[in-house]
PDB file of N, CA and C in Angstrom:
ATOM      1  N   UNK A   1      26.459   6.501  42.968  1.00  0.00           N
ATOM      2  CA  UNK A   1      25.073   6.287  43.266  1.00  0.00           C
ATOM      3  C   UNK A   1      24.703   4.816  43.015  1.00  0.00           C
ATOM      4  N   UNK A   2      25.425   4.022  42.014  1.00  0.00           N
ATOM      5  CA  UNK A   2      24.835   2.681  41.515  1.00  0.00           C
ATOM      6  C   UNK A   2      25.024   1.856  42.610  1.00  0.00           C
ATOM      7  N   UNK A   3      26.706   2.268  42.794  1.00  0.00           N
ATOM      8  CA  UNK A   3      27.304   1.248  44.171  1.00  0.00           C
ATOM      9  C   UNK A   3      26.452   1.283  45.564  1.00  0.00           C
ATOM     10  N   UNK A   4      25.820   2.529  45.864  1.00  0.00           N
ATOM     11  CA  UNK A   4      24.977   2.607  46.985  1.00  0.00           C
ATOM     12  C   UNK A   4      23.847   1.789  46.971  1.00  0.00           C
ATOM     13  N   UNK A   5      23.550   1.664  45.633  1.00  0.00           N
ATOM     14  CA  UNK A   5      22.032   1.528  45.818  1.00  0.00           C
ATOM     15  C   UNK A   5      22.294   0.084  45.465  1.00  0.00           C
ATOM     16  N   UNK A   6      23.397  -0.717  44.901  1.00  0.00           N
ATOM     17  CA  UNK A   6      24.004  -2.121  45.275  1.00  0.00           C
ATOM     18  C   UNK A   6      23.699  -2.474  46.316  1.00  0.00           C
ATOM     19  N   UNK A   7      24.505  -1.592  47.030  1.00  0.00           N
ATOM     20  CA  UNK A   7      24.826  -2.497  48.295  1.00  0.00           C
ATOM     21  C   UNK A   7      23.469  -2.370  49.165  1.00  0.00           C
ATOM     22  N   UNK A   8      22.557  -1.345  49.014  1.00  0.00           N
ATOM     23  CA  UNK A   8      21.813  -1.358  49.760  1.00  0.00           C
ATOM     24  C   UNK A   8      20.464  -2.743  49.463  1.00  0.00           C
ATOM     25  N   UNK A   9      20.388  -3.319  47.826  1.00  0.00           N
ATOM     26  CA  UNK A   9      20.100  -3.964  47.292  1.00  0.00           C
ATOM     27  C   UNK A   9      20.698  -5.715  48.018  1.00  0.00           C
ATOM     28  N   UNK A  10      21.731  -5.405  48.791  1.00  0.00           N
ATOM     29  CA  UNK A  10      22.477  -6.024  49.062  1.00  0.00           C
ATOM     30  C   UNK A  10      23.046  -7.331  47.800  1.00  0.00           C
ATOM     31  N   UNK A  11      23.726  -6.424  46.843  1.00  0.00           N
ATOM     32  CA  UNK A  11      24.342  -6.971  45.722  1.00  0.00           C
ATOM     33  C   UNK A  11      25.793  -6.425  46.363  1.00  0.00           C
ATOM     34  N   UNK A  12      26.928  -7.166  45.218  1.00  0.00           N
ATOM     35  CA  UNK A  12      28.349  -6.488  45.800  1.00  0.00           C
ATOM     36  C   UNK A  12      28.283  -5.554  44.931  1.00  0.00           C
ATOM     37  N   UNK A  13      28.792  -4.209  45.434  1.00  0.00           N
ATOM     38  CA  UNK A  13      28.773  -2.850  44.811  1.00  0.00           C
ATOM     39  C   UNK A  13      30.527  -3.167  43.447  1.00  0.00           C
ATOM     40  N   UNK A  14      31.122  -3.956  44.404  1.00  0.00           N
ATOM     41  CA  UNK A  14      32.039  -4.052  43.466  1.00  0.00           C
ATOM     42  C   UNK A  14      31.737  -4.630  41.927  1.00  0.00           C
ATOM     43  N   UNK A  15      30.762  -4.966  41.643  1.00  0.00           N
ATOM     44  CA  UNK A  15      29.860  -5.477  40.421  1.00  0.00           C
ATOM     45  C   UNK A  15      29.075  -4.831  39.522  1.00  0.00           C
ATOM     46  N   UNK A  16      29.075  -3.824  40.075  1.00  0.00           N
ATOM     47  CA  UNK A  16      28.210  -2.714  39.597  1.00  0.00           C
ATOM     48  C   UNK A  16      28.486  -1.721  39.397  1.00  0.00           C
ATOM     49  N   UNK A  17      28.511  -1.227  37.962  1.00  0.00           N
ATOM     50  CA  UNK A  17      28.674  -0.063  37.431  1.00  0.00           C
ATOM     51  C   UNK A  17      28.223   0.706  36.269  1.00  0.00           C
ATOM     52  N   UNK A  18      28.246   1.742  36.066  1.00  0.00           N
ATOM     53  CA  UNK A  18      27.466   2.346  34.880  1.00  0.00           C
ATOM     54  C   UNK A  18      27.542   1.640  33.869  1.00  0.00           C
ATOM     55  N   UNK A  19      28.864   0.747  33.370  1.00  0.00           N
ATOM     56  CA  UNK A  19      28.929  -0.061  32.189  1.00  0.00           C
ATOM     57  C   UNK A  19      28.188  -1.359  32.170  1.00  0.00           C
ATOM     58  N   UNK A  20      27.978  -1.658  33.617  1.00  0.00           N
ATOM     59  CA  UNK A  20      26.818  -2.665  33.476  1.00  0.00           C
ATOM     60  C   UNK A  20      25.635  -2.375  33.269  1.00  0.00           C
ATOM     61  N   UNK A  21      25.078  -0.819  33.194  1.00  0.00           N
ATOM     62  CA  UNK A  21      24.111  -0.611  32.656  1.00  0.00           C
ATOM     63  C   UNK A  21      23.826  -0.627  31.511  1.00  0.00           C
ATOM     64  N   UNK A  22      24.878  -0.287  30.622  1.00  0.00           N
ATOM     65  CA  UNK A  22      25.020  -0.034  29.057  1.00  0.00           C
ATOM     66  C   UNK A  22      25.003  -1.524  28.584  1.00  0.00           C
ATOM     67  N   UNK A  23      25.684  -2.699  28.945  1.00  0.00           N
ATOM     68  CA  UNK A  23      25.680  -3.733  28.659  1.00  0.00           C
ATOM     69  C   UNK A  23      24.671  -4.198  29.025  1.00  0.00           C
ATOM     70  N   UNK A  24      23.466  -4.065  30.147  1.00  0.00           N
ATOM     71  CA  UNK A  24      22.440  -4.838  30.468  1.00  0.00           C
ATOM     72  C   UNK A  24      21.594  -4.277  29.538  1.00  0.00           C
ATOM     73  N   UNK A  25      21.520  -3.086  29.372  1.00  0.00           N
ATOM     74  CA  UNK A  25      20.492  -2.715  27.974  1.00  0.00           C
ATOM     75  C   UNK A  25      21.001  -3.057  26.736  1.00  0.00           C
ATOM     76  N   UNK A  26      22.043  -3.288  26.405  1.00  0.00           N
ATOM     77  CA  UNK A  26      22.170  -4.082  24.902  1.00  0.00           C
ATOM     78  C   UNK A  26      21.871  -5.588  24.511  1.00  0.00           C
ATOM     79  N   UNK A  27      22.200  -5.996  25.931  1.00  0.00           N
ATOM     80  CA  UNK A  27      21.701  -7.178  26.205  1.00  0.00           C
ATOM     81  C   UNK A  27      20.149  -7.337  25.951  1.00  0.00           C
ATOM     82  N   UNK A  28      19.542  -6.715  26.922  1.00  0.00           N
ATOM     83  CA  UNK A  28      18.008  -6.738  26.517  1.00  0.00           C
ATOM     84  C   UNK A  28      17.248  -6.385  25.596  1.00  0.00           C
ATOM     85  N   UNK A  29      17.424  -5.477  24.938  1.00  0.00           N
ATOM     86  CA  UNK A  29      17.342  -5.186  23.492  1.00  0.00           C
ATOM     87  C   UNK A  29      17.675  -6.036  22.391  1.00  0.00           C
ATOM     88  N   UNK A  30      18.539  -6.629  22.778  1.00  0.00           N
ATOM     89  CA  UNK A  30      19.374  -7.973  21.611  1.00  0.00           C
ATOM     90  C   UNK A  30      18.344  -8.853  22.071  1.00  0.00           C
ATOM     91  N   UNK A  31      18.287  -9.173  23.249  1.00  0.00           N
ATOM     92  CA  UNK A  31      17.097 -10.582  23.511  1.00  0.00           C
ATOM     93  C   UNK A  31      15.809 -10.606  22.855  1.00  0.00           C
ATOM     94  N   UNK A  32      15.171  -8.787  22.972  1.00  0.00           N
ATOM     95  CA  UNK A  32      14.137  -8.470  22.492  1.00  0.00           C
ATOM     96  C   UNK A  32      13.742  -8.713  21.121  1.00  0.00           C
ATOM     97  N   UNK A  33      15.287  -8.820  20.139  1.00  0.00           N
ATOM     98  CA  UNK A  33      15.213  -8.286  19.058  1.00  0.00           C
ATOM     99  C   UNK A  33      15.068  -7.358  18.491  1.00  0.00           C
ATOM    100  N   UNK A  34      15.259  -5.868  19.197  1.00  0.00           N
ATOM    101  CA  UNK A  34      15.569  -4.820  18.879  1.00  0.00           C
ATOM    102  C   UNK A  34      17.008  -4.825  17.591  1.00  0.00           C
ATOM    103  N   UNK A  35      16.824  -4.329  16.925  1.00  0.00           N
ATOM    104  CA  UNK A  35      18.065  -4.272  15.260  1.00  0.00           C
ATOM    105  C   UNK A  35      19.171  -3.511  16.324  1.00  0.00           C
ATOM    106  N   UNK A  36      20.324  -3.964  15.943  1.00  0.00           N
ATOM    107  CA  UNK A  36      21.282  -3.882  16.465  1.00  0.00           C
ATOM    108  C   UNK A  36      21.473  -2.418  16.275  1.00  0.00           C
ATOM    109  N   UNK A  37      21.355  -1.554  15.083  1.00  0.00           N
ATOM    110  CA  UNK A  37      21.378  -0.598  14.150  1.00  0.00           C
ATOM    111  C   UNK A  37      20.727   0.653  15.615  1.00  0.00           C
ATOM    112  N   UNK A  38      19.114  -0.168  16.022  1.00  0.00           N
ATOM    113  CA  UNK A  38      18.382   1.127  17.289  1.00  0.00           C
ATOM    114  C   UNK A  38      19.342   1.223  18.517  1.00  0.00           C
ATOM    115  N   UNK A  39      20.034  -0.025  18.976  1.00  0.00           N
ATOM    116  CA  UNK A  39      20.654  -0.441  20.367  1.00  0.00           C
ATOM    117  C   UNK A  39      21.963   0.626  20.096  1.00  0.00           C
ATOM    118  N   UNK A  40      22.870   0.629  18.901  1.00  0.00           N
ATOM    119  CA  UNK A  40      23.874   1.372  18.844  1.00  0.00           C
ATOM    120  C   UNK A  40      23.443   3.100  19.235  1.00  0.00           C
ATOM    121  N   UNK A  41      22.646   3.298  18.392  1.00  0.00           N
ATOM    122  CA  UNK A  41      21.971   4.625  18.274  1.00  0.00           C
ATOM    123  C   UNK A  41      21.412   5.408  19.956  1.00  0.00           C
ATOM    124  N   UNK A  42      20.796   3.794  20.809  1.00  0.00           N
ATOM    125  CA  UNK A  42      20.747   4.532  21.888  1.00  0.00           C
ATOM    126  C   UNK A  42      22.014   4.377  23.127  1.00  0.00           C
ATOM    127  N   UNK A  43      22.671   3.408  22.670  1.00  0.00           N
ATOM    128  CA  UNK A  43      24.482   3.210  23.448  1.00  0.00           C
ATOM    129  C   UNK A  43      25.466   4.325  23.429  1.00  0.00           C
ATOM    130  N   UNK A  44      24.945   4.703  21.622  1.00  0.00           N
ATOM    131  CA  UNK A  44      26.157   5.818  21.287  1.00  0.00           C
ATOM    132  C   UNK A  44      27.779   5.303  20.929  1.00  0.00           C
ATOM    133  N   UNK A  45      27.100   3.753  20.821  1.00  0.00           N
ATOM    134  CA  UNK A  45      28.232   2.531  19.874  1.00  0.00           C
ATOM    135  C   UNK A  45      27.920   3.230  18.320  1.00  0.00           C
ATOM    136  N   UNK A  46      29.788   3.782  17.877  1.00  0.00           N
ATOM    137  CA  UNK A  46      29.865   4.121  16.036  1.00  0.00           C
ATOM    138  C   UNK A  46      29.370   2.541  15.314  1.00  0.00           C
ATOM    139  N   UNK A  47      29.759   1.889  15.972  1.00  0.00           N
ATOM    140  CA  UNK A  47      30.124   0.182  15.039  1.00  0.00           C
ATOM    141  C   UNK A  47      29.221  -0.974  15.610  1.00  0.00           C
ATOM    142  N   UNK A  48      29.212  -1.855  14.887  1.00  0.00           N
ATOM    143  CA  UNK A  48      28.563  -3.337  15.669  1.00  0.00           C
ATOM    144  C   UNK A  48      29.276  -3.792  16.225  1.00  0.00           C
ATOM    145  N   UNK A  49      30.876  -3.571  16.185  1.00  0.00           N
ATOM    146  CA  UNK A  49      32.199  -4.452  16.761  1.00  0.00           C
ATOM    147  C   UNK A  49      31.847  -4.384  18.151  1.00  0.00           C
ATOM    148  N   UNK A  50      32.350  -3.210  18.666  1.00  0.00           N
ATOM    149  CA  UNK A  50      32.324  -2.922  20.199  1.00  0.00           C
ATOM    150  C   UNK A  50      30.756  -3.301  20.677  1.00  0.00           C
ATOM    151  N   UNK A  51      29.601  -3.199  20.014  1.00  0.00           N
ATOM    152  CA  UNK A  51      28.136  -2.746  20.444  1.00  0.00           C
ATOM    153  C   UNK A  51      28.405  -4.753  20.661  1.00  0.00           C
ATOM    154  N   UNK A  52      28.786  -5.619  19.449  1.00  0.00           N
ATOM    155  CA  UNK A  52      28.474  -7.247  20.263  1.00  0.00           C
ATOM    156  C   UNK A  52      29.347  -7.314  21.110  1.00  0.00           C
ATOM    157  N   UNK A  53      30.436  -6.672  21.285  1.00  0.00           N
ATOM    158  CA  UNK A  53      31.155  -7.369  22.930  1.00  0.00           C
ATOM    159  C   UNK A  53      29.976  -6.899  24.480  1.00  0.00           C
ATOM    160  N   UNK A  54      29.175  -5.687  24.080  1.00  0.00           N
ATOM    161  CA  UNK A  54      28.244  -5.163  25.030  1.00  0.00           C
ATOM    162  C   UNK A  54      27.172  -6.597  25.579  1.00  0.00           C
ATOM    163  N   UNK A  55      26.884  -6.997  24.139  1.00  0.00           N
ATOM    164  CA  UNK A  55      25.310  -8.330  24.180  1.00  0.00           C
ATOM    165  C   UNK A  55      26.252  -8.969  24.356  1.00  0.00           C
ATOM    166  N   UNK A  56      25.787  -9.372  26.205  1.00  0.00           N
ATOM    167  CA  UNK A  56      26.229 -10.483  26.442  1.00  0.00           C
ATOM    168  C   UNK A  56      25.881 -11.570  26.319  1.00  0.00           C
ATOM    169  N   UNK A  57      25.777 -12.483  27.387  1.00  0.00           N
ATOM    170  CA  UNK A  57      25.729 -14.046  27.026  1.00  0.00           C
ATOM    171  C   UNK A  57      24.505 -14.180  27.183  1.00  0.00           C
ATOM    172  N   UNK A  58      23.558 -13.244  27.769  1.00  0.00           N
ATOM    173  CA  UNK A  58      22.309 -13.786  27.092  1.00  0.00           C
ATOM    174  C   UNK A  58      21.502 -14.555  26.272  1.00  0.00           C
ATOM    175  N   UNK A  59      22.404 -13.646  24.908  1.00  0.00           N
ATOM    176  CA  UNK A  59      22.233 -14.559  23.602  1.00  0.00           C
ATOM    177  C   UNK A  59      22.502 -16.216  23.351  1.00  0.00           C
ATOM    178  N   UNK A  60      23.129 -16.573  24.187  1.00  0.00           N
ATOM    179  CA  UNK A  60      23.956 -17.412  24.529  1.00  0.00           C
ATOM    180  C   UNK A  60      23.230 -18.727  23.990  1.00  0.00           C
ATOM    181  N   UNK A  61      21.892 -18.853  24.680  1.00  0.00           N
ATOM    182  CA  UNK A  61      21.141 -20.236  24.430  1.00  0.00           C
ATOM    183  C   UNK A  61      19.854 -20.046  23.551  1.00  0.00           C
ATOM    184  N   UNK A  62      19.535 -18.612  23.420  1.00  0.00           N
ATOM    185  CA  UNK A  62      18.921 -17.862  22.605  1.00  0.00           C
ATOM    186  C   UNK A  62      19.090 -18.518  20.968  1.00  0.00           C
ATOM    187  N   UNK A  63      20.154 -17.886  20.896  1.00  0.00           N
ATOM    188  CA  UNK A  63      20.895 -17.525  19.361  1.00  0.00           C
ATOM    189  C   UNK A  63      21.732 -18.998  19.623  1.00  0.00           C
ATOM    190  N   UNK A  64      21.479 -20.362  19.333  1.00  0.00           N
ATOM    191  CA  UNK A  64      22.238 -21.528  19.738  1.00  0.00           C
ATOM    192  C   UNK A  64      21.698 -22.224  18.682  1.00  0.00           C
ATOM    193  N   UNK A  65      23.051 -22.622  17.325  1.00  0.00           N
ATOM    194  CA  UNK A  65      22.721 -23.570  16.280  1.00  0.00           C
ATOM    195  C   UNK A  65      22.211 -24.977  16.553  1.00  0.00           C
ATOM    196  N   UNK A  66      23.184 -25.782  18.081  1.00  0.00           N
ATOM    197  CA  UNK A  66      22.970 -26.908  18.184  1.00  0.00           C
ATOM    198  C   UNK A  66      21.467 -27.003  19.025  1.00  0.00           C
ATOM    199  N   UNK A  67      20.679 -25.632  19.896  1.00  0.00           N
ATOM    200  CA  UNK A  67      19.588 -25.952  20.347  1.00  0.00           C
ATOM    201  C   UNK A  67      18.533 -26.015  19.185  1.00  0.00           C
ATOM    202  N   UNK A  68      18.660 -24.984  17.935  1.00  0.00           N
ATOM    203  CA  UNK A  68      18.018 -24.934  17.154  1.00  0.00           C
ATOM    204  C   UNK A  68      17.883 -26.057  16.825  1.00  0.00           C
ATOM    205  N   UNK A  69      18.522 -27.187  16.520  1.00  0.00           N
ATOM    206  CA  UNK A  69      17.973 -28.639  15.843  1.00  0.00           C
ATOM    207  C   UNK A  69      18.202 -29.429  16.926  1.00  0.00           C
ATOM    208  N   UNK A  70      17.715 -29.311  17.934  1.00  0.00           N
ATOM    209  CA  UNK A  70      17.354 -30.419  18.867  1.00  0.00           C
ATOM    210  C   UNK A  70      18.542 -31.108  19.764  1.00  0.00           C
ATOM    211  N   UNK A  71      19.633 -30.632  19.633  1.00  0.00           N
ATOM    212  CA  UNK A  71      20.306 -31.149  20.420  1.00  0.00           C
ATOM    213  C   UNK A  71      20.851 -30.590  21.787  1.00  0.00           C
TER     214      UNK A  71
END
């Protein structure tokens, strides 16, 4: 169903899949600042290990020591 509604989106269906759903909501939740602790609970991640490979790079410029002081 995701891939259909890809392509009909005209995204590549090959890009899209249920795990990009799970990762786009940990992602957004992490951006939000949702506690990592609620995001597992609604992923159905046991650990934080696997749940940060989910938050992707979002965080990326977000959560950034060298933007934090100006550089």
């Amino acid at each position: 169903m995701l891939k259909r509604h890809a392509a009909r989106a005209e995204l590549d269906p090959g890009e899209v899949a249920g795990h990009s759903l799970r990762a786009g909501l940990a992602t957004s939740a992490a951006v939000a600042g949702v506690p990592e602790r609620v995001i597992a609970e609604q992923t159905g991640h046991k650990g934080t290990a696997m749940l940060r490979r989910y938050i992707r790079e979002g965080l990326l410029f977000r959560e950034n020591a060298a933007g934090a002081v100006g550089l």
